[in-house]
Structure formats: structure tokens, C-alpha cells
C-alpha atoms as a PDB file:
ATOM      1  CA  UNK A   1     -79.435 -46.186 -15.074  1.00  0.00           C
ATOM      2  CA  UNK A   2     -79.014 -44.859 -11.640  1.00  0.00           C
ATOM      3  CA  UNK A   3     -82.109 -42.429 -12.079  1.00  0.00           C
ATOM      4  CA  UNK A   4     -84.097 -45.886 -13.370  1.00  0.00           C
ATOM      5  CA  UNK A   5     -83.117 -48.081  -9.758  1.00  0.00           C
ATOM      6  CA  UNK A   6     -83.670 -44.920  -7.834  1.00  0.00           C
ATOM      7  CA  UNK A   7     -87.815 -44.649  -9.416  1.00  0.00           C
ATOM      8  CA  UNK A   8     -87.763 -48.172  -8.437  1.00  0.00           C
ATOM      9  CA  UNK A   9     -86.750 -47.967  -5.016  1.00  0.00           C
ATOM     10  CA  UNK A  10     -89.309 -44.761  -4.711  1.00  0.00           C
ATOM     11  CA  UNK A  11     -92.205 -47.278  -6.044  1.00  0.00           C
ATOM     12  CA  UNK A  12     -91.096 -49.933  -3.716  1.00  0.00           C
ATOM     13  CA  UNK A  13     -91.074 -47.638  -1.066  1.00  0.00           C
ATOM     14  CA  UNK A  14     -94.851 -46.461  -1.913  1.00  0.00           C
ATOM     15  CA  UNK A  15     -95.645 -50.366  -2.092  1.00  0.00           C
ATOM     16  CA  UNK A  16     -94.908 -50.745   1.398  1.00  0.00           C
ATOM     17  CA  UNK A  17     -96.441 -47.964   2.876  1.00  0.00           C
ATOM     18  CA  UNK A  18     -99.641 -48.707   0.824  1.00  0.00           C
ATOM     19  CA  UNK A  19     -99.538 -52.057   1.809  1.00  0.00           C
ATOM     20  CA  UNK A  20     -99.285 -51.236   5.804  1.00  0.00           C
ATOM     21  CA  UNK A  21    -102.076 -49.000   5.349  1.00  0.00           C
ATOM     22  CA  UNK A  22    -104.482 -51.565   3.883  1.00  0.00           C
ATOM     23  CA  UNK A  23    -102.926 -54.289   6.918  1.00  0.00           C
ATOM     24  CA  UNK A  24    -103.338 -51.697   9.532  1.00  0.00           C
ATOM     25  CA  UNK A  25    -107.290 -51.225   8.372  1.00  0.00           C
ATOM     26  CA  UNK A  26    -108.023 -55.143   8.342  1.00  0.00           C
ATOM     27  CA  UNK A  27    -105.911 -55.618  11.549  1.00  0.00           C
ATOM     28  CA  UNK A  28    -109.467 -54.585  13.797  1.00  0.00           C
ATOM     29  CA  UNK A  29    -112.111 -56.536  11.962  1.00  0.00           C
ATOM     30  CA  UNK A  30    -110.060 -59.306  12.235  1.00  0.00           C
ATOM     31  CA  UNK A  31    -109.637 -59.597  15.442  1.00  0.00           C
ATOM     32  CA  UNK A  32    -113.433 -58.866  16.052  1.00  0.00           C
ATOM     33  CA  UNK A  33    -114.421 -61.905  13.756  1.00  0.00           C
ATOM     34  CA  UNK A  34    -111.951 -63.768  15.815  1.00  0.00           C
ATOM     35  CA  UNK A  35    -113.591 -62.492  19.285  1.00  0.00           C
ATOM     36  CA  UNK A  36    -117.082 -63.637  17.656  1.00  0.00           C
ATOM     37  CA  UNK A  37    -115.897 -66.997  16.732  1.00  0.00           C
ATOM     38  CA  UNK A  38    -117.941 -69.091  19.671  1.00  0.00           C
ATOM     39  CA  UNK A  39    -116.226 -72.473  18.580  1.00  0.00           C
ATOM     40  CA  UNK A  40    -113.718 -74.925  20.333  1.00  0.00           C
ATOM     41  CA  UNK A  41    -110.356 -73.479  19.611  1.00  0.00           C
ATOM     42  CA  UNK A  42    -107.953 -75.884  17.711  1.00  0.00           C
ATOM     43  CA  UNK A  43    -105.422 -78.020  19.227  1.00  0.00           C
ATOM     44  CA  UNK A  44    -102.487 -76.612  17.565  1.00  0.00           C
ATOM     45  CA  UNK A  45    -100.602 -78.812  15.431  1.00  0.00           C
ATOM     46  CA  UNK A  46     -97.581 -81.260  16.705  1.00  0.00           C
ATOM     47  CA  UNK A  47     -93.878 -80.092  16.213  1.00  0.00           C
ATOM     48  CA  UNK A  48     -92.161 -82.864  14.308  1.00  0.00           C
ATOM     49  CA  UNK A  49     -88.761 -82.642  13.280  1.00  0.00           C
ATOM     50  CA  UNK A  50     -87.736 -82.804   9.630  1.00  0.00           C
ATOM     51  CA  UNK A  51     -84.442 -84.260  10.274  1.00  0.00           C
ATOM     52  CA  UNK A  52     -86.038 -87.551  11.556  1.00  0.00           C
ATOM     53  CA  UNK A  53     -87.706 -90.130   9.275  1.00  0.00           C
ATOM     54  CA  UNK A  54     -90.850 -92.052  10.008  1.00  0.00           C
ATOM     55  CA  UNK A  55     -88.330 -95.411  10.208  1.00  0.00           C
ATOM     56  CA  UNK A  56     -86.045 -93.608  12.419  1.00  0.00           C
ATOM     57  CA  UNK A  57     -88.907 -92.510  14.981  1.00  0.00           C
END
């Protein structure tokens, strides 16, 4: 069993790194795509608290 979790952790491990590889490689195009973009830049959304209803606002 303990030689079963510890392949598991070793594949999860892999996972990771693999996955921060293929980030790290899309990381620089897209921030050129975003440097290209020549449109208005979005007003960013409002903040609303969930707590509050619509009949308590």
C-alpha cells in the first residue's frame, strides 16, 4: 500500500512540474497578444457583496 501512495505522489509530482512547464511557455505569447490588443480596456466589474440582498440594498 505504502509503495502504491508513494507512485502516486511521484506522478503528482511529475504533473506539476509538467504543468509549470507548459504555463511558463504560454506565459510570453500571452502577454504579447495582450500588448497587441489596440481596444478600450474594460471597466472592471462592480464589487457587490453577497451577504446583501437586492431588497436590502
Amino acid at each position: 500500500m505504502r509503495e502504491e501512495l508513494d507512485g502516486l505522489i511521484l506522478l503528482s509530482d511529475e504533473a506539476v512540474t509538467v504543468l509549470e512547464k507548459q504555463v511558463a511557455k504560454e506565459l510570453p505569447s500571452a502577454r504579447a497578444a495582450a500588448a497587441d490588443h489596440d481596444g478600450p480596456v474594460p471597466e472592471p466589474l462592480p464589487v457587490t457583496d453577497p451577504r446583501r440582498t437586492a431588497e436590502s440594498a
